[in-house]
PDB file of N, CA and C in Angstrom:
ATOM      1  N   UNK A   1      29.040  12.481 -21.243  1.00  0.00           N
ATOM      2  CA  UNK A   1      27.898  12.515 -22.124  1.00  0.00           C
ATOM      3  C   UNK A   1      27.177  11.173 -22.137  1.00  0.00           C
ATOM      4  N   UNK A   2      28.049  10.045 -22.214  1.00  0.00           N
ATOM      5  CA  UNK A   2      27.299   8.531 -22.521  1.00  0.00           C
ATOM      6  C   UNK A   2      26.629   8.761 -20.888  1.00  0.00           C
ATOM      7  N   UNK A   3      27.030   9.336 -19.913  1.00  0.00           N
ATOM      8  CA  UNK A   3      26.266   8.786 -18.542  1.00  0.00           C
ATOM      9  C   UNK A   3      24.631   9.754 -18.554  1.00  0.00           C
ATOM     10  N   UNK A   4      24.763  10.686 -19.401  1.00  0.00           N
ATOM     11  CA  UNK A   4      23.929  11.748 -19.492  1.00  0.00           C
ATOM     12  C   UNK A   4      22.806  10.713 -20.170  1.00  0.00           C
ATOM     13  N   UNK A   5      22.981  10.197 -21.232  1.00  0.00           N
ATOM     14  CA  UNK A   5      22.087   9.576 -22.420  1.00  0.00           C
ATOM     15  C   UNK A   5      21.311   8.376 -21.879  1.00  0.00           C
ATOM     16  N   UNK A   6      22.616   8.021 -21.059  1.00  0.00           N
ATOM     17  CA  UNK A   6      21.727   6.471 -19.923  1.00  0.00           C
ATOM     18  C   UNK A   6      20.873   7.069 -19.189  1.00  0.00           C
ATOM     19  N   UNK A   7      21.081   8.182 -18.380  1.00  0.00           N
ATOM     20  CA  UNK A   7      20.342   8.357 -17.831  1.00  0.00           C
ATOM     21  C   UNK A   7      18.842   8.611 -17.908  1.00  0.00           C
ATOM     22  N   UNK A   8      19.389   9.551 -19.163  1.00  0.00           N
ATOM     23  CA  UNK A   8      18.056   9.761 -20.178  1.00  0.00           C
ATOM     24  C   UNK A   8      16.833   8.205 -20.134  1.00  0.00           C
ATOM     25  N   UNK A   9      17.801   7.485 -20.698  1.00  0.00           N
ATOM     26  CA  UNK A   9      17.040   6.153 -21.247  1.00  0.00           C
ATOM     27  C   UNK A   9      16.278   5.865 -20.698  1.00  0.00           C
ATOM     28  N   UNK A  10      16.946   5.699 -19.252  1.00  0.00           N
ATOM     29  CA  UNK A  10      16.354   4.769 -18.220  1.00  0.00           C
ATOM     30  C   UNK A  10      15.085   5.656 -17.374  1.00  0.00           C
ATOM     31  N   UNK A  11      15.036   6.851 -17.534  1.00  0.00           N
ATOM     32  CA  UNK A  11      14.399   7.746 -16.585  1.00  0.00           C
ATOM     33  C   UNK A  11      13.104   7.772 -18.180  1.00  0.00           C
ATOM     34  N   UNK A  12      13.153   7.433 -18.939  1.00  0.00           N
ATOM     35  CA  UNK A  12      12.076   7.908 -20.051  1.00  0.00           C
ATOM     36  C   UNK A  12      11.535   6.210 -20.132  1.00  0.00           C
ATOM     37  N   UNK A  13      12.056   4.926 -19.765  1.00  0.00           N
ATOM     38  CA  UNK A  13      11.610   4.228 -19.716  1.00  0.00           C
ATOM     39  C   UNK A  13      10.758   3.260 -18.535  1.00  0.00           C
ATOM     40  N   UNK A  14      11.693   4.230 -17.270  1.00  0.00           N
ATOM     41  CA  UNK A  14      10.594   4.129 -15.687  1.00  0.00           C
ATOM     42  C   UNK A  14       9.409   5.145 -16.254  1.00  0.00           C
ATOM     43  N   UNK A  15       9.037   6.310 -16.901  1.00  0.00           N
ATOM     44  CA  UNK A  15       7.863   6.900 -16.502  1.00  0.00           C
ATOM     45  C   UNK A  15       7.196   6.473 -17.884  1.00  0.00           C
ATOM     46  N   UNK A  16       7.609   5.842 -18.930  1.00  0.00           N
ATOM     47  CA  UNK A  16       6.630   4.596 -19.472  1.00  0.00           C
ATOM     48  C   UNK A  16       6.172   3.698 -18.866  1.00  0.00           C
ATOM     49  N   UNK A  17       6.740   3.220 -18.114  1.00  0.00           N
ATOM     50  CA  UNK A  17       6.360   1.835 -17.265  1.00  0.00           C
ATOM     51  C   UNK A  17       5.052   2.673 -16.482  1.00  0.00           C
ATOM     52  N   UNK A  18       5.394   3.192 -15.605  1.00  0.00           N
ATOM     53  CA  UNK A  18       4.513   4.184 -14.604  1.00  0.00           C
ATOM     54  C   UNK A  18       3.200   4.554 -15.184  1.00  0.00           C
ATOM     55  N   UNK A  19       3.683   5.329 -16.691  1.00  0.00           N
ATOM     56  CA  UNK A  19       2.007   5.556 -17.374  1.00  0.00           C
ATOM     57  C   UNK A  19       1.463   4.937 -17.614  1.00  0.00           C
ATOM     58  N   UNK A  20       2.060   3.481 -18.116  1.00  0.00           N
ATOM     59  CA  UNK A  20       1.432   2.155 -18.762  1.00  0.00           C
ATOM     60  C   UNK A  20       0.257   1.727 -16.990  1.00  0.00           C
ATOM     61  N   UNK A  21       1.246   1.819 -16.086  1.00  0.00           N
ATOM     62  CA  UNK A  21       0.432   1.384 -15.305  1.00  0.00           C
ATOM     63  C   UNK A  21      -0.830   2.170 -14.527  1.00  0.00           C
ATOM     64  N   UNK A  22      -0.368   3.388 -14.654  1.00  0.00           N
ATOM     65  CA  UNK A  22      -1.515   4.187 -14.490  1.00  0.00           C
ATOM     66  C   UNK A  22      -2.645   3.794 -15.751  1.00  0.00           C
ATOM     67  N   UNK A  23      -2.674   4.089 -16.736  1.00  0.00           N
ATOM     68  CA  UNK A  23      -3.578   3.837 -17.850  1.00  0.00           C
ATOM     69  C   UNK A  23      -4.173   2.368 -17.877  1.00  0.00           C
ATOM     70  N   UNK A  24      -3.543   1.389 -17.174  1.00  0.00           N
ATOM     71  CA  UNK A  24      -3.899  -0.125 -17.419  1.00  0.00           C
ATOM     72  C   UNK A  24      -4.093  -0.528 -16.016  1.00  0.00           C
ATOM     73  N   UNK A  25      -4.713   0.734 -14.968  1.00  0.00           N
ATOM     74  CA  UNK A  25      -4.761   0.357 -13.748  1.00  0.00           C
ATOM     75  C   UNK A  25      -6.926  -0.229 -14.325  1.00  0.00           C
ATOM     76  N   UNK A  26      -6.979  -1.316 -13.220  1.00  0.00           N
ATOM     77  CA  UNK A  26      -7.579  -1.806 -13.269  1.00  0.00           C
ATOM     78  C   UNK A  26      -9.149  -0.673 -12.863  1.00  0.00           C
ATOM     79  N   UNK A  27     -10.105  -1.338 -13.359  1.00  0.00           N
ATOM     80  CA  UNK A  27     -11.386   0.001 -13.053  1.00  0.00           C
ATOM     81  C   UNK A  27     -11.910  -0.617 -11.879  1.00  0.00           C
ATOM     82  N   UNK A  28     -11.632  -1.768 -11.439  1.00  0.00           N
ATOM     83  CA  UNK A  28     -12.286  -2.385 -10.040  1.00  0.00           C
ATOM     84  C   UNK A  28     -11.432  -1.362  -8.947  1.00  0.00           C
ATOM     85  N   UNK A  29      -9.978  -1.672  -9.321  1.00  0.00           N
ATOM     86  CA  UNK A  29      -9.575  -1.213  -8.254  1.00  0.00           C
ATOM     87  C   UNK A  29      -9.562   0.404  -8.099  1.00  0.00           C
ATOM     88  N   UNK A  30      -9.696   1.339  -8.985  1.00  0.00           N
ATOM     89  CA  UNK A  30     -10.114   2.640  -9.173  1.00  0.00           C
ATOM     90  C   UNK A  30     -11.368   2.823  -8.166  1.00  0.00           C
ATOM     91  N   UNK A  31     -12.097   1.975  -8.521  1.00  0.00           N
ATOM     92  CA  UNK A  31     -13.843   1.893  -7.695  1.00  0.00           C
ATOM     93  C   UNK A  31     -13.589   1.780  -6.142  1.00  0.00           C
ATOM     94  N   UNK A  32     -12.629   0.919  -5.982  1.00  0.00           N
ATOM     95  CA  UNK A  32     -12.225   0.413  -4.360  1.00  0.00           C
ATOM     96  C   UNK A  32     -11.764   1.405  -4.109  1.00  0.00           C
ATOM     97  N   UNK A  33     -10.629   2.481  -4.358  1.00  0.00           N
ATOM     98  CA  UNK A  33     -10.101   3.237  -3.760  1.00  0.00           C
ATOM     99  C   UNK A  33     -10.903   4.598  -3.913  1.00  0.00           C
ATOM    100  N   UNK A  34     -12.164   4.851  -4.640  1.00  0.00           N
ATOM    101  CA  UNK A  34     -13.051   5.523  -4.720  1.00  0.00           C
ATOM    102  C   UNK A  34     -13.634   5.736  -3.062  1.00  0.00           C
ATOM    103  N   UNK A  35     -14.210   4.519  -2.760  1.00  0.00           N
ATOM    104  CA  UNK A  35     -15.058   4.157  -1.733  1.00  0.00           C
ATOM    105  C   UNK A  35     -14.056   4.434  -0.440  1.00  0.00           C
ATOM    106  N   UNK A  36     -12.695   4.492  -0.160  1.00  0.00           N
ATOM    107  CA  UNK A  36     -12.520   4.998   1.159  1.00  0.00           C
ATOM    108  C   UNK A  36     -11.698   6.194   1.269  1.00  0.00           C
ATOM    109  N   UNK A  37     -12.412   6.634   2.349  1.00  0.00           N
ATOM    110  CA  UNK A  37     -12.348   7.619   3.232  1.00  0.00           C
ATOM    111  C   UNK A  37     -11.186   8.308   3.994  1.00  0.00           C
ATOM    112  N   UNK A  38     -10.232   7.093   3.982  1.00  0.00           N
ATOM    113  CA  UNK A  38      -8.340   7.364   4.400  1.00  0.00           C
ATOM    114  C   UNK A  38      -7.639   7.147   3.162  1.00  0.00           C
ATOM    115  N   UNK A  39      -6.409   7.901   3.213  1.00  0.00           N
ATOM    116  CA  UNK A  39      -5.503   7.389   2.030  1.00  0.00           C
ATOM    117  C   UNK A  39      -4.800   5.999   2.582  1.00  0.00           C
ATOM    118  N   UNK A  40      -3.826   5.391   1.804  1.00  0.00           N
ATOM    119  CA  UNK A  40      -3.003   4.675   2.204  1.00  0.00           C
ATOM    120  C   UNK A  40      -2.466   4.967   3.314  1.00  0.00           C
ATOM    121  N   UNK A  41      -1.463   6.309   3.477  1.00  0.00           N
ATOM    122  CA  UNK A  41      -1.025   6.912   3.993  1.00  0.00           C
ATOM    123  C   UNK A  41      -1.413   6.723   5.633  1.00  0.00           C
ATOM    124  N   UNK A  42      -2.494   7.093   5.632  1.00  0.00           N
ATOM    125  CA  UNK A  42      -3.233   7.504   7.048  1.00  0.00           C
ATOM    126  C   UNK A  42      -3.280   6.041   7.169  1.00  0.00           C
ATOM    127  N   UNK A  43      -4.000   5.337   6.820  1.00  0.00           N
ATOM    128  CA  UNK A  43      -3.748   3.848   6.940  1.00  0.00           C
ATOM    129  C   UNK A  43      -2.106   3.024   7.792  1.00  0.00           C
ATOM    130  N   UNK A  44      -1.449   3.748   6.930  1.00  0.00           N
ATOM    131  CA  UNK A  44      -0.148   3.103   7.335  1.00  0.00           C
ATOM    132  C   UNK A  44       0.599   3.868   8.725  1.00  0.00           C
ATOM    133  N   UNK A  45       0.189   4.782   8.740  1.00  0.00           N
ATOM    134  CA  UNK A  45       0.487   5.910  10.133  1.00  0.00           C
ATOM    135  C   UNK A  45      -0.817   4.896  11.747  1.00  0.00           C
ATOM    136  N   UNK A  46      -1.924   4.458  11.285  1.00  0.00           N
ATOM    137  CA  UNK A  46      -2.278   3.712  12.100  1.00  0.00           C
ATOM    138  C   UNK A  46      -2.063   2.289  11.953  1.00  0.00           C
ATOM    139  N   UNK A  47      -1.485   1.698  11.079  1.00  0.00           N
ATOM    140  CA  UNK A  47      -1.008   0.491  11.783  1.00  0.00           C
ATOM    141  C   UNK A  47       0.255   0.594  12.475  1.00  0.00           C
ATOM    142  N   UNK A  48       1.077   1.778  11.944  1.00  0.00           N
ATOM    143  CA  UNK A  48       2.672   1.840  13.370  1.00  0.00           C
ATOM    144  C   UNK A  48       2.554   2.038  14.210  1.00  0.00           C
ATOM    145  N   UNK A  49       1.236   3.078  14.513  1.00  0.00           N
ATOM    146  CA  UNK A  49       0.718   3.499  15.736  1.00  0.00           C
ATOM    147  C   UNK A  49       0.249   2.428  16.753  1.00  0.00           C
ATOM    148  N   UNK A  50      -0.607   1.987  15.959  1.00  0.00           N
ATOM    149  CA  UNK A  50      -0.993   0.223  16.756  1.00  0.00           C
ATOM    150  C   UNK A  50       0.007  -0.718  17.318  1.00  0.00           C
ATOM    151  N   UNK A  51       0.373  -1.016  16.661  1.00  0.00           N
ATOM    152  CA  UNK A  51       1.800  -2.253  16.871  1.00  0.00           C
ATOM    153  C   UNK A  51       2.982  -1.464  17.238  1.00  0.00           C
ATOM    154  N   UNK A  52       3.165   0.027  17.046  1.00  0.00           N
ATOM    155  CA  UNK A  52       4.452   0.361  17.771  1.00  0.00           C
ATOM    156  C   UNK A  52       5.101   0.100  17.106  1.00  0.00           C
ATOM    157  N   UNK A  53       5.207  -0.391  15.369  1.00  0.00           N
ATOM    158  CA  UNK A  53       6.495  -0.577  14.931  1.00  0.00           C
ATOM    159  C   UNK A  53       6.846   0.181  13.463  1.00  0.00           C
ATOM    160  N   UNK A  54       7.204  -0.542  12.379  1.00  0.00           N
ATOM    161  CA  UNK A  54       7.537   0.535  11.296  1.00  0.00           C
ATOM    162  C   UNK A  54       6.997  -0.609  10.038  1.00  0.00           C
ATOM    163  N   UNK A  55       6.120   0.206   9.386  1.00  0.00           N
ATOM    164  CA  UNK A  55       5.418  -0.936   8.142  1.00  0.00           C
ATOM    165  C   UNK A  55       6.390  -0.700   7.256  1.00  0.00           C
ATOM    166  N   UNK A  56       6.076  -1.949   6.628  1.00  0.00           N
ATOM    167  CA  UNK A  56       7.022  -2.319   5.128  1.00  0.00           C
ATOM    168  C   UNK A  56       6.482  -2.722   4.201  1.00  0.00           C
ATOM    169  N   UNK A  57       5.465  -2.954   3.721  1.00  0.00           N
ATOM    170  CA  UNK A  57       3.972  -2.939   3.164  1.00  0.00           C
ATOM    171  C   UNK A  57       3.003  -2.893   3.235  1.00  0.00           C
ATOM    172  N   UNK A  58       2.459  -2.397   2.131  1.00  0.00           N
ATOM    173  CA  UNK A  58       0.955  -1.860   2.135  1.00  0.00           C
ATOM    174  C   UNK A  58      -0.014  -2.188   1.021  1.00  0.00           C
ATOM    175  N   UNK A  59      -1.172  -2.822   1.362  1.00  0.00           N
ATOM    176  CA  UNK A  59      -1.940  -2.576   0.011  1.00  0.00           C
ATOM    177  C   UNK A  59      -3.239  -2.345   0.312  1.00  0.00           C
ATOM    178  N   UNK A  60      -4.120  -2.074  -1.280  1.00  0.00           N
ATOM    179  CA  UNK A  60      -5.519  -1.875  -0.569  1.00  0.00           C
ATOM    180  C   UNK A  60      -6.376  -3.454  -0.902  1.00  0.00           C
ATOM    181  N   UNK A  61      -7.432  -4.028   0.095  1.00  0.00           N
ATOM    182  CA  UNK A  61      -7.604  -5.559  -0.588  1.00  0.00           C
ATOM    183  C   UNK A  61      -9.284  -5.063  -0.472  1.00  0.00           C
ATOM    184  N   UNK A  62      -9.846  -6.106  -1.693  1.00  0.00           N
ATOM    185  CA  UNK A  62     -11.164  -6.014  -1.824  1.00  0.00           C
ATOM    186  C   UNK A  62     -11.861  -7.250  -1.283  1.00  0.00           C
ATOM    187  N   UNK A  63     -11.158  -8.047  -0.618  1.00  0.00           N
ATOM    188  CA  UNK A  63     -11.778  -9.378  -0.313  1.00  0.00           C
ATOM    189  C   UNK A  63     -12.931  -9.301   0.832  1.00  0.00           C
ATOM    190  N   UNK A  64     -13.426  -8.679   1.391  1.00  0.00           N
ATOM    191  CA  UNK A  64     -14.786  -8.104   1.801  1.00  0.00           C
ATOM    192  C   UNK A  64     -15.265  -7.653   1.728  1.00  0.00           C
ATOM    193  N   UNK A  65     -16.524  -7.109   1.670  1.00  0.00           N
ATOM    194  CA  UNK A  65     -17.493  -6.310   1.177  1.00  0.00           C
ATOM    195  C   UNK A  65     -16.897  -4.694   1.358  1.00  0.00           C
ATOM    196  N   UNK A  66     -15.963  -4.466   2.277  1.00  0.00           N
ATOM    197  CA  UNK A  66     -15.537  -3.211   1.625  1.00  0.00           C
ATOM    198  C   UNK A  66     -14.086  -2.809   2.144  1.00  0.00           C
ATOM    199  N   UNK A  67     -13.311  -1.956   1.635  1.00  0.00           N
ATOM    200  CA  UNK A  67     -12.576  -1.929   1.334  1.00  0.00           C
ATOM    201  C   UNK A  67     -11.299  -1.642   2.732  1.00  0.00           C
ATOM    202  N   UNK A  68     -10.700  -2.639   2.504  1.00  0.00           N
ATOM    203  CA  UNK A  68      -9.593  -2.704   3.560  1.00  0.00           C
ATOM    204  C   UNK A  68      -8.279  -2.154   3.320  1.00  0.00           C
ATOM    205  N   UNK A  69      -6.973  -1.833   4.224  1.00  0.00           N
ATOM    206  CA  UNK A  69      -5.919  -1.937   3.764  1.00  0.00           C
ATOM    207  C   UNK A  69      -5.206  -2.991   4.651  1.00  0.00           C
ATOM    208  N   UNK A  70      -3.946  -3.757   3.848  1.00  0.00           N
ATOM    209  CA  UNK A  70      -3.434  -4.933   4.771  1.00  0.00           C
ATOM    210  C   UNK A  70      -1.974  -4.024   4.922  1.00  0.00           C
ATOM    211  N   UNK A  71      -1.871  -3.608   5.916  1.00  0.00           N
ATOM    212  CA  UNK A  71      -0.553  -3.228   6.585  1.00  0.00           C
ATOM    213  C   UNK A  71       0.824  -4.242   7.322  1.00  0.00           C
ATOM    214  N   UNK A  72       1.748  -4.542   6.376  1.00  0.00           N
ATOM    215  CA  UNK A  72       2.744  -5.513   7.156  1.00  0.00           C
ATOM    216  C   UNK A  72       3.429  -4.639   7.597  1.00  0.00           C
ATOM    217  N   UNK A  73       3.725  -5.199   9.665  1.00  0.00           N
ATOM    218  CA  UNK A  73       4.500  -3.830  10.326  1.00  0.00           C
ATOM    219  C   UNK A  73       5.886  -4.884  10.984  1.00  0.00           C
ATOM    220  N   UNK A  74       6.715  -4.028  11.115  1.00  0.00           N
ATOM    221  CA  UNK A  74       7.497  -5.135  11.916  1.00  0.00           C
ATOM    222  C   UNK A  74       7.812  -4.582  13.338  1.00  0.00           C
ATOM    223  N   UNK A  75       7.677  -4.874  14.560  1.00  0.00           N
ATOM    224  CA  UNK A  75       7.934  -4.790  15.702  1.00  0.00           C
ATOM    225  C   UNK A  75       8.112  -5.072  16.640  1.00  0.00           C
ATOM    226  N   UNK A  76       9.325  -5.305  17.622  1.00  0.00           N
ATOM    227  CA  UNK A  76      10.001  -6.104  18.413  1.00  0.00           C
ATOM    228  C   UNK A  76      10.732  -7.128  17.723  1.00  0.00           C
ATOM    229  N   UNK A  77      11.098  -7.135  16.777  1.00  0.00           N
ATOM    230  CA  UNK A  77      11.621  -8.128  15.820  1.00  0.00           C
ATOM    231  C   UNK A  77      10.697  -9.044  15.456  1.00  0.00           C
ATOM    232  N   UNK A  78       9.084  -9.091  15.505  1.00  0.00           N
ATOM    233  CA  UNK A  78       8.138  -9.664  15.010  1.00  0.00           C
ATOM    234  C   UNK A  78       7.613  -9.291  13.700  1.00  0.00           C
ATOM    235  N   UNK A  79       6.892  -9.566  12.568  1.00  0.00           N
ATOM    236  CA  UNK A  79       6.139  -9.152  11.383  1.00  0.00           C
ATOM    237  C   UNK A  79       4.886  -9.674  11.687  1.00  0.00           C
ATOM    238  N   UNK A  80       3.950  -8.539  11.249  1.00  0.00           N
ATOM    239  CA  UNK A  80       2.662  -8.501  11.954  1.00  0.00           C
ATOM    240  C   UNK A  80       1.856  -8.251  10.504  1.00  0.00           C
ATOM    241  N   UNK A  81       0.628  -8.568  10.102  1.00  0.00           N
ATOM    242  CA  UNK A  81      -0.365  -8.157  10.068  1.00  0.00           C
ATOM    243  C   UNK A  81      -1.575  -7.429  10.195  1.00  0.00           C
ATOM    244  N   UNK A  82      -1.680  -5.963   9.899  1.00  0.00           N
ATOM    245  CA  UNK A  82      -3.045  -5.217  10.136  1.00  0.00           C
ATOM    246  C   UNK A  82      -3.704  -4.930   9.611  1.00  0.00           C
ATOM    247  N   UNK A  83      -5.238  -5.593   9.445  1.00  0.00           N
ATOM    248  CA  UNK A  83      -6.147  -5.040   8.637  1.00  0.00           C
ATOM    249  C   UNK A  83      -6.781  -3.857   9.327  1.00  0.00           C
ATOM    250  N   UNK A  84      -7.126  -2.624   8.188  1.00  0.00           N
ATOM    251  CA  UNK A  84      -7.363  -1.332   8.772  1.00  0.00           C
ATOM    252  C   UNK A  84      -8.220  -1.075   7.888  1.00  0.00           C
ATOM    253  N   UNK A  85      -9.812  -1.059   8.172  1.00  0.00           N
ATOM    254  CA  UNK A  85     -10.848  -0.282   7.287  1.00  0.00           C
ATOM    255  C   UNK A  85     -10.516   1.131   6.712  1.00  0.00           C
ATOM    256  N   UNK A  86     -11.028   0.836   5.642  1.00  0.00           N
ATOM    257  CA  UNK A  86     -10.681   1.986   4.641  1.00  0.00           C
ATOM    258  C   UNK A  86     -11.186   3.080   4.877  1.00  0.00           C
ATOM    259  N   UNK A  87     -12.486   2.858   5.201  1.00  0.00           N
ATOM    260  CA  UNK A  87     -13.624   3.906   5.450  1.00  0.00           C
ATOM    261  C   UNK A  87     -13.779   4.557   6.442  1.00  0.00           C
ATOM    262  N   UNK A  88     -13.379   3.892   8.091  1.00  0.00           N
ATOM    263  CA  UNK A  88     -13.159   4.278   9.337  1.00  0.00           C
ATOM    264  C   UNK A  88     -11.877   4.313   9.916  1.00  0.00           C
ATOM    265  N   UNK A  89     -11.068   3.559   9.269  1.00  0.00           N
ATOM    266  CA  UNK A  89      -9.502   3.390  10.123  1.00  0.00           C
ATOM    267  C   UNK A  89      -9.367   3.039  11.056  1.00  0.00           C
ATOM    268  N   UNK A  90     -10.726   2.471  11.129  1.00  0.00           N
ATOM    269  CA  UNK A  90     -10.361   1.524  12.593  1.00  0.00           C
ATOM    270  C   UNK A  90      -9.610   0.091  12.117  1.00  0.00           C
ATOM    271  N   UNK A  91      -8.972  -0.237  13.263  1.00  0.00           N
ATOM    272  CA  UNK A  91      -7.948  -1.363  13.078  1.00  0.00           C
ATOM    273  C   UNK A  91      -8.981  -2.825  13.476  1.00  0.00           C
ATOM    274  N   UNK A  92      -9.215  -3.217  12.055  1.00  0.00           N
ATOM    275  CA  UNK A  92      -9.861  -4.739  12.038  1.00  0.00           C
ATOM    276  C   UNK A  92      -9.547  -6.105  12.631  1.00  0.00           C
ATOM    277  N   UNK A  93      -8.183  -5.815  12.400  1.00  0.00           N
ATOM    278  CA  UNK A  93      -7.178  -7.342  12.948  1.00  0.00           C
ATOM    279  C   UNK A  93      -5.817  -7.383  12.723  1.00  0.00           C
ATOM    280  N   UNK A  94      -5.318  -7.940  13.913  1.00  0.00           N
ATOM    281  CA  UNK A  94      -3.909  -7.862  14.210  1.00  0.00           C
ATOM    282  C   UNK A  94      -3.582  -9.417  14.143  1.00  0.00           C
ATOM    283  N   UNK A  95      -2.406  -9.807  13.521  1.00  0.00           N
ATOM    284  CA  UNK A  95      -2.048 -11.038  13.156  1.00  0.00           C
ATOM    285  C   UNK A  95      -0.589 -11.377  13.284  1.00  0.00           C
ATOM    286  N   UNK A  96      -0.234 -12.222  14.165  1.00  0.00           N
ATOM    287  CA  UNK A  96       1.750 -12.138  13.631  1.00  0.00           C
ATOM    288  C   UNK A  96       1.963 -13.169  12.847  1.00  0.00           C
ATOM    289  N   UNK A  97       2.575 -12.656  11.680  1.00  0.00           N
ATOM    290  CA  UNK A  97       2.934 -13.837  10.872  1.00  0.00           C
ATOM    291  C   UNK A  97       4.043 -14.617  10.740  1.00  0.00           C
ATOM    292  N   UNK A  98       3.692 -15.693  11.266  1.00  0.00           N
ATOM    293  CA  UNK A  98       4.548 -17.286  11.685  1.00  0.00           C
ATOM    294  C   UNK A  98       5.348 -17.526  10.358  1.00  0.00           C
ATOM    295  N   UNK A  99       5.380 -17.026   8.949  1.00  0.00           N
ATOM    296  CA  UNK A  99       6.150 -17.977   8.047  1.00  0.00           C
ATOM    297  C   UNK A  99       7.394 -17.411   8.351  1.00  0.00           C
TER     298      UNK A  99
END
């Protein structure tokens, strides 16, 4: 029973967290992900495709006039960089990152 009640707890206090962040998601970034044309998803299926390897993050960035996703992929034992327009999915720039 006590493992039943934890469970409870913890599963009623991840989908607080979750709503909080849905409800306190920002309206810029609502607007950005308005404006393109791929999901994340499709996004992240063409940067593995590109580089041949398997991403391990993803986000969407507004730092140019429109809306990108930055795909970190790792392949050949390298970590890469891909920016992938939101709107076309074409692949913007490929980067390996040295840190």
């Amino acid at each position: 029973m006590k493992i039943r009640k934890k469970h409870a707890i913890v599963s009623t206090a991840f989908t607080g967290l979750l709503f909080s962040g849905i409800v306190l998601a920002d309206k810029e970034d609502i607007h950005l992900l308005e404006q393109t044309k791929i999901s994340l998803t499709e996004a992240i299926t063409i940067a593995e495709n590109k580089q041949k390897g398997r991403a391990y993050e993803a986000s969407l960035d507004d730092d140019s006039f429109s809306p990108r996703y930055e795909i970190g992929v790792i392949a050949a034992d390298k970590i890469y960089e891909l920016e992938v327009d939101g709107v076309s999915g074409e692949v913007l720039g490929v980067r390996e990152d040295m840190d």
